[in-house]
Each structure stands twice: as C-alpha cells, then as structure tokens.
Protein backbone atom coordinates (compact mmCIF):
# COMPACT_ATOMS: atom_id res chain seq x y z
CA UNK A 1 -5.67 29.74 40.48
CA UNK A 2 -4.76 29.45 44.14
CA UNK A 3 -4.07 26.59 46.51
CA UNK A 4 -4.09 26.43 50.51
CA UNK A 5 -0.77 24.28 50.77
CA UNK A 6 0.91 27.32 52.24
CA UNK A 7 -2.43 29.10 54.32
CA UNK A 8 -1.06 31.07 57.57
CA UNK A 9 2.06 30.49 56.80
CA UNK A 10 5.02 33.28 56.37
CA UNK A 11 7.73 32.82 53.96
CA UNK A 12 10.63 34.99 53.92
CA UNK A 13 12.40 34.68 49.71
CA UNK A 14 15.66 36.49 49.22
CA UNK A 15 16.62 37.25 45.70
CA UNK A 16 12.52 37.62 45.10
CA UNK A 17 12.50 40.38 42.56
CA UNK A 18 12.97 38.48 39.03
CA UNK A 19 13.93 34.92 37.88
CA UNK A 20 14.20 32.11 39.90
CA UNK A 21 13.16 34.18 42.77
CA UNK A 22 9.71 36.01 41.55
CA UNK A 23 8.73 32.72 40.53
CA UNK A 24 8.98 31.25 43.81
CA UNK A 25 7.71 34.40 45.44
CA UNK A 26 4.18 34.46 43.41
CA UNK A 27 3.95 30.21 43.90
CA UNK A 28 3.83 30.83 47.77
CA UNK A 29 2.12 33.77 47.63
CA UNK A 30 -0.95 31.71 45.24
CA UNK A 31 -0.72 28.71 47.48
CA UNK A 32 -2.07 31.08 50.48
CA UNK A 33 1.31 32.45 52.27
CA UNK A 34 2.30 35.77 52.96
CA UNK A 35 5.67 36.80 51.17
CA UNK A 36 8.56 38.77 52.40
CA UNK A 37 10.59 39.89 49.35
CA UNK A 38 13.93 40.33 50.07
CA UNK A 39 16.25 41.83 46.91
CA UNK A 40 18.97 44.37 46.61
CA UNK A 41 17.04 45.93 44.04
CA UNK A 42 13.76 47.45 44.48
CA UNK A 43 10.27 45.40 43.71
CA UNK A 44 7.53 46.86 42.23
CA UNK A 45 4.57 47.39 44.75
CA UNK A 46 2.47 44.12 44.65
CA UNK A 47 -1.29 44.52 44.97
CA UNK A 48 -1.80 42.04 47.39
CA UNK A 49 -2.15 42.70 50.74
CA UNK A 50 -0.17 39.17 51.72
CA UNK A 51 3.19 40.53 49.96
CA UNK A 52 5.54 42.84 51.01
CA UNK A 53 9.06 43.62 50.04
CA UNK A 54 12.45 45.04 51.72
CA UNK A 55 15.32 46.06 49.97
CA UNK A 56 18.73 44.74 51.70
CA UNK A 57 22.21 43.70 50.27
CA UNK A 58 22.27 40.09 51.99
CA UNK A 59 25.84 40.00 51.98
CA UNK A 60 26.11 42.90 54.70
CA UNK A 61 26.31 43.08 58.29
CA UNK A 62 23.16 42.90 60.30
CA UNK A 63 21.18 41.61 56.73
CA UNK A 64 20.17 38.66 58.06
CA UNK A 65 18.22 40.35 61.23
CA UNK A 66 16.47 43.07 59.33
CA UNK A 67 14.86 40.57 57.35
CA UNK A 68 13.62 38.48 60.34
CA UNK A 69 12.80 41.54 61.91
CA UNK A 70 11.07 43.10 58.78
CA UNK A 71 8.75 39.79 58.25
CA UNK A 72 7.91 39.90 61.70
CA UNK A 73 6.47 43.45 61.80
CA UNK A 74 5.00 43.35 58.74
CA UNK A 75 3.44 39.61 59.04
CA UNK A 76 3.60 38.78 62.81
CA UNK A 77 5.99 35.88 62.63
CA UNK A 78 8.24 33.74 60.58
CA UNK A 79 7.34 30.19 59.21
CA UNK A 80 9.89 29.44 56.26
CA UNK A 81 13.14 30.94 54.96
CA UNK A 82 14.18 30.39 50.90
CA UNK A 83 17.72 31.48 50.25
CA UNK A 84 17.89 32.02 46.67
CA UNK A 85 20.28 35.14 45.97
CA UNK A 86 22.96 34.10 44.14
CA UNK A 87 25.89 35.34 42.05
CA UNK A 88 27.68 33.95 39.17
CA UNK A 89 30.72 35.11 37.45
CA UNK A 90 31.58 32.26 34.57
CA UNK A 91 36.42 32.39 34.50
CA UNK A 92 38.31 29.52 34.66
CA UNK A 93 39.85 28.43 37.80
CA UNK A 94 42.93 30.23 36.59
CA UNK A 95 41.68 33.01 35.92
CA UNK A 96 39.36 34.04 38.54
CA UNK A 97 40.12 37.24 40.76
CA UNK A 98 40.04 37.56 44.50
CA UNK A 99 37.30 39.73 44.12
CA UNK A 100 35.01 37.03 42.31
CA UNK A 101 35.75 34.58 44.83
CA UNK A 102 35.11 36.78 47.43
CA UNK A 103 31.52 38.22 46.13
CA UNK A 104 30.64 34.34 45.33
CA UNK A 105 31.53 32.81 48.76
CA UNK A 106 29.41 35.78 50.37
CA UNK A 107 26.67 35.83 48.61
CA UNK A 108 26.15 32.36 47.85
CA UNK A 109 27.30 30.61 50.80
CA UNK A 110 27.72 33.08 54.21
CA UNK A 111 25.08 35.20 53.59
CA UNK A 112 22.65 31.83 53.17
CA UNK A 113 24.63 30.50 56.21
CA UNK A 114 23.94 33.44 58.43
CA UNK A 115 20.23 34.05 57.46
CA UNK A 116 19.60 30.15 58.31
CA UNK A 117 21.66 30.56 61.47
CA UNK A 118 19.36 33.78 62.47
CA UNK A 119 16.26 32.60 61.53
CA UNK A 120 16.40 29.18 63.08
CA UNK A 121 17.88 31.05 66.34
CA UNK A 122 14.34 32.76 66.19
CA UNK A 123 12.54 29.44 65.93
CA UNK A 124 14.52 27.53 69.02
CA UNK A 125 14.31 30.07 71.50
CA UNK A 126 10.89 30.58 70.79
CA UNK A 127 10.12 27.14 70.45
CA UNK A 128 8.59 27.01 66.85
CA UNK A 129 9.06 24.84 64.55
CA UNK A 130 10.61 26.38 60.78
CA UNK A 131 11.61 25.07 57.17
CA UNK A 132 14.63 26.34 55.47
CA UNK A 133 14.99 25.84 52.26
CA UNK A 134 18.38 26.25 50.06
CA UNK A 135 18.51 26.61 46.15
CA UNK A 136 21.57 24.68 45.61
CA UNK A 137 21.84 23.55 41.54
CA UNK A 138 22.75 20.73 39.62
CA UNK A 139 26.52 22.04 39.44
CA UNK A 140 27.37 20.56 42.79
CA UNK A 141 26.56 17.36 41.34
CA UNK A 142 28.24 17.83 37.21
CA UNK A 143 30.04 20.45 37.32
CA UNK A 144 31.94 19.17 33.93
CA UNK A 145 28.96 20.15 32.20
CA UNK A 146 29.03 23.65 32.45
CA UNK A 147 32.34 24.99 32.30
CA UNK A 148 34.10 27.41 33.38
CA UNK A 149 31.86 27.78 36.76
CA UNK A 150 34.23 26.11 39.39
CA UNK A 151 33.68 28.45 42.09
CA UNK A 152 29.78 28.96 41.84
CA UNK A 153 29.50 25.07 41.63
CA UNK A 154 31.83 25.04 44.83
CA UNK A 155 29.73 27.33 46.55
CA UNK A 156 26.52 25.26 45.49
CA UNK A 157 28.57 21.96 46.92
CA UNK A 158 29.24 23.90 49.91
CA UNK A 159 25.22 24.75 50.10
CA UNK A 160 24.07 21.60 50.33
CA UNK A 161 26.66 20.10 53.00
CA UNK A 162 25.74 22.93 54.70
CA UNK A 163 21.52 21.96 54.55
CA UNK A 164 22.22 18.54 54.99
CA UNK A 165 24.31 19.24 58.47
CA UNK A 166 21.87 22.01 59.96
CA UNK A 167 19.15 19.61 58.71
CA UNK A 168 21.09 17.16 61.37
CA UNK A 169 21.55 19.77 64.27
CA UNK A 170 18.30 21.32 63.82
CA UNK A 171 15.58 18.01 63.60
CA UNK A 172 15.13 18.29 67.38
CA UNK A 173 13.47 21.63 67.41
CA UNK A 174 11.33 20.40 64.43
CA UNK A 175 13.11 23.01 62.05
CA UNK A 176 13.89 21.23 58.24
CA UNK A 177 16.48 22.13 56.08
CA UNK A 178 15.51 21.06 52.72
CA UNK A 179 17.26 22.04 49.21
CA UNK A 180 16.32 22.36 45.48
CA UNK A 181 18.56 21.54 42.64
CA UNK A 182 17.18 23.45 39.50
CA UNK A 183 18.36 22.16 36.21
CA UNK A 184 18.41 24.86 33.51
CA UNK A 185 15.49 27.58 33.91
CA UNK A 186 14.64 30.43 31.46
CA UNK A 187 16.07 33.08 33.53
CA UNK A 188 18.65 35.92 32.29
CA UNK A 189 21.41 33.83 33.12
CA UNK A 190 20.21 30.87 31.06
CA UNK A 191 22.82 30.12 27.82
CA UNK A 192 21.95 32.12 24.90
CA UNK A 193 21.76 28.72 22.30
CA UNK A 194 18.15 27.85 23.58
CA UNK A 195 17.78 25.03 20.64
CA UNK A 196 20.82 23.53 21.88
CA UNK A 197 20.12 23.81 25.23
CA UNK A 198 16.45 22.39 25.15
CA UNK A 199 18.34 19.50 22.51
CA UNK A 200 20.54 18.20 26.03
CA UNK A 201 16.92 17.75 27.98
CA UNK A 202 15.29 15.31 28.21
CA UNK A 203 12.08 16.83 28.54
CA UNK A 204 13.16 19.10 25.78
CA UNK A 205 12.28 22.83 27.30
CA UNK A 206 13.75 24.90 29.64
CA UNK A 207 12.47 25.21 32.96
CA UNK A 208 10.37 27.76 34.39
CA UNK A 209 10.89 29.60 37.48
CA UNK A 210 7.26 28.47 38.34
CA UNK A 211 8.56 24.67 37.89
CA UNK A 212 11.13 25.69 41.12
CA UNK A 213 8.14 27.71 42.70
CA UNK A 214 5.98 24.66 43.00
CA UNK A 215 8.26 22.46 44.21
CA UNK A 216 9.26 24.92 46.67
CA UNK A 217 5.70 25.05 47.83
CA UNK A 218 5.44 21.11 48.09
CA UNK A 219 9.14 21.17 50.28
CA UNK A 220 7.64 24.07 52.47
CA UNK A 221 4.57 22.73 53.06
CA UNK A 222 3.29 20.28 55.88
CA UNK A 223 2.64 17.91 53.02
CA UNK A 224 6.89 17.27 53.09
CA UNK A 225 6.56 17.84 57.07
CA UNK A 226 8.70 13.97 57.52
CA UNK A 227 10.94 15.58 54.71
CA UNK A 228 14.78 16.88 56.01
CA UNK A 229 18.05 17.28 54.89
CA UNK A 230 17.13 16.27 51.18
CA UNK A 231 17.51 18.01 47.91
CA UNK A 232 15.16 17.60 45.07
CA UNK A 233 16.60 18.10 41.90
CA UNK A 234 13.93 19.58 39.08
CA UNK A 235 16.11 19.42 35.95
CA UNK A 236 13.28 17.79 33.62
CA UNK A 237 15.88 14.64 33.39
CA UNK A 238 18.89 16.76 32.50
CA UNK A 239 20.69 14.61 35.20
CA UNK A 240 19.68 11.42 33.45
CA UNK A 241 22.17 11.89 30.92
C-alpha cells in the first residue's frame, strides 16, 4: 500500500541497506519519494525505478559530496537528508580504545555533521528549502539503562545539540532539522533476551524499523512543514518508565 506524503520529493538515507535504515528507505520510497541509498555495503538492485543506491564509507573525505552529487544525477535534485549510519561498540568507559572512540565520533557524529553541512550548503545557495533529519536514540536521554554504551550515547547527545542548533541557524532558508529517538527496534543489534526486553515496554514488542520509517515520513513531509529542531522519540513508552 502506498501513500503520496512524500510525491516529488528526493530523499537521500545513509545506512539504507538493512535495519533501521531499509526500513526507512522502503517507507519513503511507498509514500511516493525517490530514494538514494547510501551504505558501505552493497544493496541489492531494487526494482523500482524511484530507488537507487551508492556505495560510500560516510566517514571519508569527499563522502558527503558524492552523495549530493549522486542523488542529483540520478534524481535531479535533493529534497531531504536522513543520517542514520551508525556504529556501536558496547566497553565501559574504562575500557574503551582510542580506536572505538575514534570510529564512533566519525561515524556517528562528523560524518552526520558534514553531510548536513553539505547538503544544506546545496539548499541556501540555491535557494531551496530542505529537511534534515537525524536518528539520535533514547540513550542521550537514559543512558543508565543500557550500560556499558557511554560513548555511543555521547555521540547520540552530541546529535541532537547538533539538530537542535542547525535547526536554529538554518530556519531562515526554510531548511528543518528534525530528529528521531528510536526506543528498542528488532534490528541485529537489538539484545538477545527478547522476553525480557519486550517485559521493560510498555507496549510490550519490539519496534520495527517500519515504526521509525513512518515517522520519518510524517517528520519529512510538508504535513510537519511548522516542525524544527524537535526530536520525536518512538520507544512504544519505554521512556515512561
């Protein structure tokens, strides 16, 4: 079943080839938008003629411009830009490396920084409007809950200063910065102990990564077009508690 929430528009989704990612990709791509896949791994060839796919390591130089460059060749132009990719490596504060720190920080936090800062370059000098939108998580908020993840939850903190400020600097050239906090989603990097798990939600299941696609969809759409520097949190009530 398809919608029209998303019709003409083009939406770039990094991290697009499985969890979190695929789901969002397919929920823009049935709401009517054309989809720019962006992964370091390769995606299977869709069969839709509105979806294409690139494959670039985010995190190095010049990333950020091939996939603006690579949406607009394929698709014309560039509406909206998801930054999903992320990495997580679970140590204790004490005991994480350099190297974890490092990978974490660039893919989670410059590499989001820098596609933002390139795409919304696009969008001023042209004078177009835009929507960025950040997939922060619930660890910036309880970290406590899901130890030992102190770095990724920094970087997630870090995320959404960052969308709330470039929601600030950006709202006179009518580009949004917007931001998603998903609560636990059945993805490969969901906890093993599911009856647990679904026990300490309210809603008692797991999340989908079609429960982040659709809100996605709502947050890119015009329907959320007086909508900026926010983060909606779809946890099914985990926060509650």
């Amino acid at each position: 079943m398809t919608d029209s929430q998303l019709d003409g528009k083009v939406v770039v989704v990094t991290g697009a080839s499985r969890g979190i990612g695929a789901g969002i990709a397919r929920c823009c791509l049935d709401a009517g938008a054309s989809v720019l896949g962006v992964s370091r791994t390769r995606i299977p060839r869709s069969d839709s003629e509105r979806r294409a796919d690139i494959s670039v390591d985010i995190t190095t130089q010049g990333a950020a411009e091939a996939a603006l460059a690579a949406a607009i060749d394929t698709f014309g132009r560039a509406d909206v830009l998801i930054n999903n990719a992320a990495v997580l490596v679970s140590a204790n504060c004490w005991e994480q490396t350099d190297a974890q720190w490092d990978s974490m920080i660039a893919t989670n936090l410059t590499a989001p920084f820098l596609l933002a800062q390139t795409f919304a370059r696009h969008w001023v000098e042209n004078e177009r409007p835009g929507t960025i939108l950040n997939i922060c998580s619930l660890e910036s908020e309880i970290a406590w809950k899901w130890p030992p993840q102190s770095v990724y939850a920094t970087t997630k903190g870090a995320l959404l200063g960052l969308t709330r400020a470039m929601a600030f600097d950006l709202a006179e050239f009518r580009i949004r910065v917007v931001a998603i906090g998903p609560g636990i989603i059945e993805t490969d990097m969901t906890t093993p102990d599911r009856d647990a798990t679904e026990r300490s939600i309210p809603f008692r299941r797991l999340g989908s990564p079609a429960d982040i696609g659709r809100a996605a969809v709502y947050l890119c759409s015009d329907e959320a077009a007086y909508v900026t520097g926010e983060i909606l949190y779809v946890d099914g009530g985990y926060k509650l508690r």
